[in-house]
C-alpha atoms as a PDB file:
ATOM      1  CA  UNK A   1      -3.329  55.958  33.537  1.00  0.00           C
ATOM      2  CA  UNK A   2       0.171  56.393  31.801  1.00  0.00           C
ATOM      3  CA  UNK A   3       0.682  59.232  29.251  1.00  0.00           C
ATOM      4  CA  UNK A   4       2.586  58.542  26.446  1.00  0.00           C
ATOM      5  CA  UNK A   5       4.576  61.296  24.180  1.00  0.00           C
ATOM      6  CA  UNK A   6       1.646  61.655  22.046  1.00  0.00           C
ATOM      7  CA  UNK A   7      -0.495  62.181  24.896  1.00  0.00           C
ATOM      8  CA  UNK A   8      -3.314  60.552  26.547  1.00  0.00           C
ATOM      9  CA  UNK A   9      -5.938  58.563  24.642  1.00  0.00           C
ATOM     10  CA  UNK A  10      -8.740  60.226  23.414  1.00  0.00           C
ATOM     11  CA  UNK A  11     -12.140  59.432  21.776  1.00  0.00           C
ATOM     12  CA  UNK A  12     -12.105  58.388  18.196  1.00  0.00           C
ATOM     13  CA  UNK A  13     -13.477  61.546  16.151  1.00  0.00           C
ATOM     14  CA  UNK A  14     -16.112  61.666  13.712  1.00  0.00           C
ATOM     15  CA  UNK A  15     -15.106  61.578   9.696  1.00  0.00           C
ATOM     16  CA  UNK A  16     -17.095  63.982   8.783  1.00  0.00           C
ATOM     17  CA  UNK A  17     -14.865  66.913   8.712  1.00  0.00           C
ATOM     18  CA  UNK A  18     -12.268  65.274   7.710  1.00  0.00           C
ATOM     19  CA  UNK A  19     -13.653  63.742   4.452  1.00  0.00           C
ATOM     20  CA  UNK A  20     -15.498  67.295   3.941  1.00  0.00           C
ATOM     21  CA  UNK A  21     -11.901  68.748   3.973  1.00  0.00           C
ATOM     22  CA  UNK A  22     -10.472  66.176   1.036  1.00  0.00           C
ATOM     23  CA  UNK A  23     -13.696  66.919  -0.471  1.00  0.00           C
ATOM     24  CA  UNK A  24     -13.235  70.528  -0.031  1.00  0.00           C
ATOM     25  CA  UNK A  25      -9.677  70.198  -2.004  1.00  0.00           C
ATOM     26  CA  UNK A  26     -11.598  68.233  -4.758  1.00  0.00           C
ATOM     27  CA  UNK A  27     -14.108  70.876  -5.277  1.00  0.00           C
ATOM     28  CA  UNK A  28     -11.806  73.867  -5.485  1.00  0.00           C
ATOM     29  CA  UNK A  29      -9.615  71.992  -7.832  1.00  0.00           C
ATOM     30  CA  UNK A  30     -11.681  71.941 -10.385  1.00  0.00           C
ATOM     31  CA  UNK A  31     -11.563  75.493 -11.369  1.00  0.00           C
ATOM     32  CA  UNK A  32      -8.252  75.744 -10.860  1.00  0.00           C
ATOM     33  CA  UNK A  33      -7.922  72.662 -13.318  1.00  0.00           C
ATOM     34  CA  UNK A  34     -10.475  74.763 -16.072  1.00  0.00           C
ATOM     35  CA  UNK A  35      -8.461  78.333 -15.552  1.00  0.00           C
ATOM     36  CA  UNK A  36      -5.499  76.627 -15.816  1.00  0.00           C
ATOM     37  CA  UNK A  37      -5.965  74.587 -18.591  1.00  0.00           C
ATOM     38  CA  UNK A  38      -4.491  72.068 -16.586  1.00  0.00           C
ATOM     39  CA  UNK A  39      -5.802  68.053 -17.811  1.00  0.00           C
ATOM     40  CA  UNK A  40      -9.434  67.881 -16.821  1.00  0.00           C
ATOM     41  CA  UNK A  41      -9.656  64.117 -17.241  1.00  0.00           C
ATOM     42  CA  UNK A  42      -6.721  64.292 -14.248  1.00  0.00           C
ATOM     43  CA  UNK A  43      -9.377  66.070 -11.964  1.00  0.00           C
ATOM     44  CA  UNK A  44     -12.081  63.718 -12.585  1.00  0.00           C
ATOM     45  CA  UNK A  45      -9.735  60.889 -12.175  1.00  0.00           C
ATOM     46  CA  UNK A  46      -8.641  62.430  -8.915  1.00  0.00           C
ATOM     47  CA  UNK A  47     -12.825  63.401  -7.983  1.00  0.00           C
ATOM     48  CA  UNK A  48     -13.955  59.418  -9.167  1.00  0.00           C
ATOM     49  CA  UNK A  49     -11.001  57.444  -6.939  1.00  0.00           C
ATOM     50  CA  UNK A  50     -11.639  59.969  -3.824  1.00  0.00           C
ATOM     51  CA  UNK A  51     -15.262  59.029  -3.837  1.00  0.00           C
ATOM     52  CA  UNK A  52     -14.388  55.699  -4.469  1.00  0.00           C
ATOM     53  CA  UNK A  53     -12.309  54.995  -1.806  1.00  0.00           C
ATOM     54  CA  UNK A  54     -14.630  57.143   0.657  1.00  0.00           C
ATOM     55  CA  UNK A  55     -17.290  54.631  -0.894  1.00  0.00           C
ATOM     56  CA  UNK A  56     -15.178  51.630   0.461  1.00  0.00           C
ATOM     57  CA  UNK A  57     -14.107  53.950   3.871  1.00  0.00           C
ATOM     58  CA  UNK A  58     -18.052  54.173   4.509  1.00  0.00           C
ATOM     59  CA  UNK A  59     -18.889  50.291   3.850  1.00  0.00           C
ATOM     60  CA  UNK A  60     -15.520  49.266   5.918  1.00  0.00           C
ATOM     61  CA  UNK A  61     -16.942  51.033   8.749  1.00  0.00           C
ATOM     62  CA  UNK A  62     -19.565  49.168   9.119  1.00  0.00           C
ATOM     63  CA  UNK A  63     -17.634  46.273  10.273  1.00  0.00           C
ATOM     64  CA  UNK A  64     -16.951  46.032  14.146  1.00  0.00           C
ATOM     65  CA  UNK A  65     -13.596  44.417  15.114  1.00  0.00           C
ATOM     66  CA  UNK A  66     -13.245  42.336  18.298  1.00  0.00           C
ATOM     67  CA  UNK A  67     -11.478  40.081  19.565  1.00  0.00           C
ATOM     68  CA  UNK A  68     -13.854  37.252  19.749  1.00  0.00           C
ATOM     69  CA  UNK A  69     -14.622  38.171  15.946  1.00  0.00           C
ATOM     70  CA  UNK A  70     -10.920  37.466  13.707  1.00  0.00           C
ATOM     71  CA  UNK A  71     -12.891  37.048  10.877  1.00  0.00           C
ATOM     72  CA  UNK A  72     -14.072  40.707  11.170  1.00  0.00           C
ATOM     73  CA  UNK A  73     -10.857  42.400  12.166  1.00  0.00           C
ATOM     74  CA  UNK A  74      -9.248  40.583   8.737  1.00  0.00           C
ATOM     75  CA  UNK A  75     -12.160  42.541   6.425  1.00  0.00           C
ATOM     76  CA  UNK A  76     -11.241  45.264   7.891  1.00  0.00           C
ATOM     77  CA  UNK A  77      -7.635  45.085   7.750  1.00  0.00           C
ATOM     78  CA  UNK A  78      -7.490  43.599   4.129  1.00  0.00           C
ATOM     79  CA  UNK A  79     -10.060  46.530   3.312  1.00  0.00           C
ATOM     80  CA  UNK A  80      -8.135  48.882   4.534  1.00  0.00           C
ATOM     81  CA  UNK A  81      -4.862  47.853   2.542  1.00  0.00           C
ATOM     82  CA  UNK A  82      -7.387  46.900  -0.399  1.00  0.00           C
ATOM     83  CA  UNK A  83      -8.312  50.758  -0.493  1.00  0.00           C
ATOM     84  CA  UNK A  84      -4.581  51.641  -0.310  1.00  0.00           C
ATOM     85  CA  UNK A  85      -3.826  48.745  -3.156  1.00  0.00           C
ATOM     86  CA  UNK A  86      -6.491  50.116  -5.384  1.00  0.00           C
ATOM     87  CA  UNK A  87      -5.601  53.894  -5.247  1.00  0.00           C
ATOM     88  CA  UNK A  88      -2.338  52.881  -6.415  1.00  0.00           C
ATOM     89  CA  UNK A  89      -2.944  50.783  -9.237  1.00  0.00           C
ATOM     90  CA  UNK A  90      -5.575  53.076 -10.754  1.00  0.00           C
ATOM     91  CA  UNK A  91      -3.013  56.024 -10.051  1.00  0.00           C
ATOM     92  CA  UNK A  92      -0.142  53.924 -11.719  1.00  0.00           C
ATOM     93  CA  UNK A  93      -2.203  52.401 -14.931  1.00  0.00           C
ATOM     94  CA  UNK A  94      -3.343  56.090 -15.119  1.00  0.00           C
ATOM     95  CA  UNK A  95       0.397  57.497 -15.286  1.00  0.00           C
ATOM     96  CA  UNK A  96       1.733  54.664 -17.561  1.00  0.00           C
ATOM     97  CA  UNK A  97      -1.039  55.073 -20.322  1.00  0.00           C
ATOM     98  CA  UNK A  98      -0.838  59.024 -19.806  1.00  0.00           C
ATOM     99  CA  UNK A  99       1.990  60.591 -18.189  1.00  0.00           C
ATOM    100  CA  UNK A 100       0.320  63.943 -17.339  1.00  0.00           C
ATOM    101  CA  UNK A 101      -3.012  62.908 -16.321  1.00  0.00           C
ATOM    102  CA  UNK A 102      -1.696  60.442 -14.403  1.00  0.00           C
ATOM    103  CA  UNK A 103       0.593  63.310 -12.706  1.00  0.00           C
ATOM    104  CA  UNK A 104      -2.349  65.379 -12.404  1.00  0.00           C
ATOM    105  CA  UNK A 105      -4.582  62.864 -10.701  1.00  0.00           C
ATOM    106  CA  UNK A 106      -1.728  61.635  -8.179  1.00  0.00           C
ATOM    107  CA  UNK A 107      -0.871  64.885  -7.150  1.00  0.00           C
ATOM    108  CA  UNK A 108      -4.558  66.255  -6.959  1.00  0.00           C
ATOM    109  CA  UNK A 109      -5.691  62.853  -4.788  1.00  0.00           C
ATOM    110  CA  UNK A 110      -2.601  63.355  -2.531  1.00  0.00           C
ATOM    111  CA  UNK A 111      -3.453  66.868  -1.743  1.00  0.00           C
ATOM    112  CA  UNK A 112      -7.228  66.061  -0.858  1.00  0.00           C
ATOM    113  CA  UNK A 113      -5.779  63.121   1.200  1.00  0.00           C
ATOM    114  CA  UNK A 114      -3.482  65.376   3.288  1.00  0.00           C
ATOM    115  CA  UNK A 115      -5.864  67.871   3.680  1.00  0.00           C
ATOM    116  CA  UNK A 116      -8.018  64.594   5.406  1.00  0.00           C
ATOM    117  CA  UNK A 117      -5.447  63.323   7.376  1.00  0.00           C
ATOM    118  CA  UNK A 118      -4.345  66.592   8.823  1.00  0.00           C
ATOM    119  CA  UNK A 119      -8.184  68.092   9.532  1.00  0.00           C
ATOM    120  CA  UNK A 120      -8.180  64.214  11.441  1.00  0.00           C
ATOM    121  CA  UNK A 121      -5.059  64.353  13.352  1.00  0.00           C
ATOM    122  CA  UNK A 122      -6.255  67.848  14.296  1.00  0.00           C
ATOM    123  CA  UNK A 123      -9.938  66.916  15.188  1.00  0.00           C
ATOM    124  CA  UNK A 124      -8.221  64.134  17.819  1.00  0.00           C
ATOM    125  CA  UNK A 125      -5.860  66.044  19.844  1.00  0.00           C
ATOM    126  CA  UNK A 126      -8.558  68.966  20.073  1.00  0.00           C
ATOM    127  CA  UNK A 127     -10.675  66.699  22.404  1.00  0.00           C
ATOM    128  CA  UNK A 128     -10.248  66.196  25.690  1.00  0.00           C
ATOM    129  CA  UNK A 129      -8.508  63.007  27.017  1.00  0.00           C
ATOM    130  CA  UNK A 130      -9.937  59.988  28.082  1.00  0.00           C
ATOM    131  CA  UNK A 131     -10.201  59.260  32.051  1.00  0.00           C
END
């Protein structure tokens, strides 16, 4: 087996923790947002796309790419970017109609999506390598 820089495969890891860590940002936002007196409709803007887009996360899942199946690996690869695509244009209508609950929103959504991607990238490389 060849090891590359990043190390030798390893087994894809559940998305539980991660998505409980983005939620976990979400959650302990919100009273931040209320002692703050920071936009609420931001937060729940923030709170409606996460669960949204975990919503789409759970349903792409379901699909099983392969090889012998295109027509699957396309869902799941338009679904993916669809997710991406929507985030954006909700974020951006958001910002254009109100500049700081737009801000609010972006920045609160890209903090609980960090805090996902980093408890994931974590969660692989903690497991042992494939044989």
């Amino acid at each position: 087996m060849r090891t590359t820089a990043l190390g030798a495969p390893r087994p894809v890891p559940g998305r539980l923790l991660p998505v409980a860590a983005g939620a976990g940002v979400i959650a302990l936002a919100l009273p931040v947002f209320l002692l703050a007196h920071w936009p609420f409709a931001g937060w729940a803007i923030a709170a409606i796309v996460w669960v949204g887009v975990q919503g789409l996360g759970l349903l792409l899942s379901r699909i099983r790419p392969s090889a012998d199946n295109l027509a699957a690996s396309s869902v799941l690869a338009f679904g993916m970017m669809g997710r991406l695509l929507a985030v954006l244009v909700v974020l951006v209508a958001v910002a254009a109609s109100n500049r700081t609950v737009g801000l609010a929103a972006a920045l609160l959504y890209g903090l609980a999506y960090t805090a996902e991607l980093s408890v994931s990238i974590a969660s692989y490389y903690v497991q042992e390598p494939k044989a």
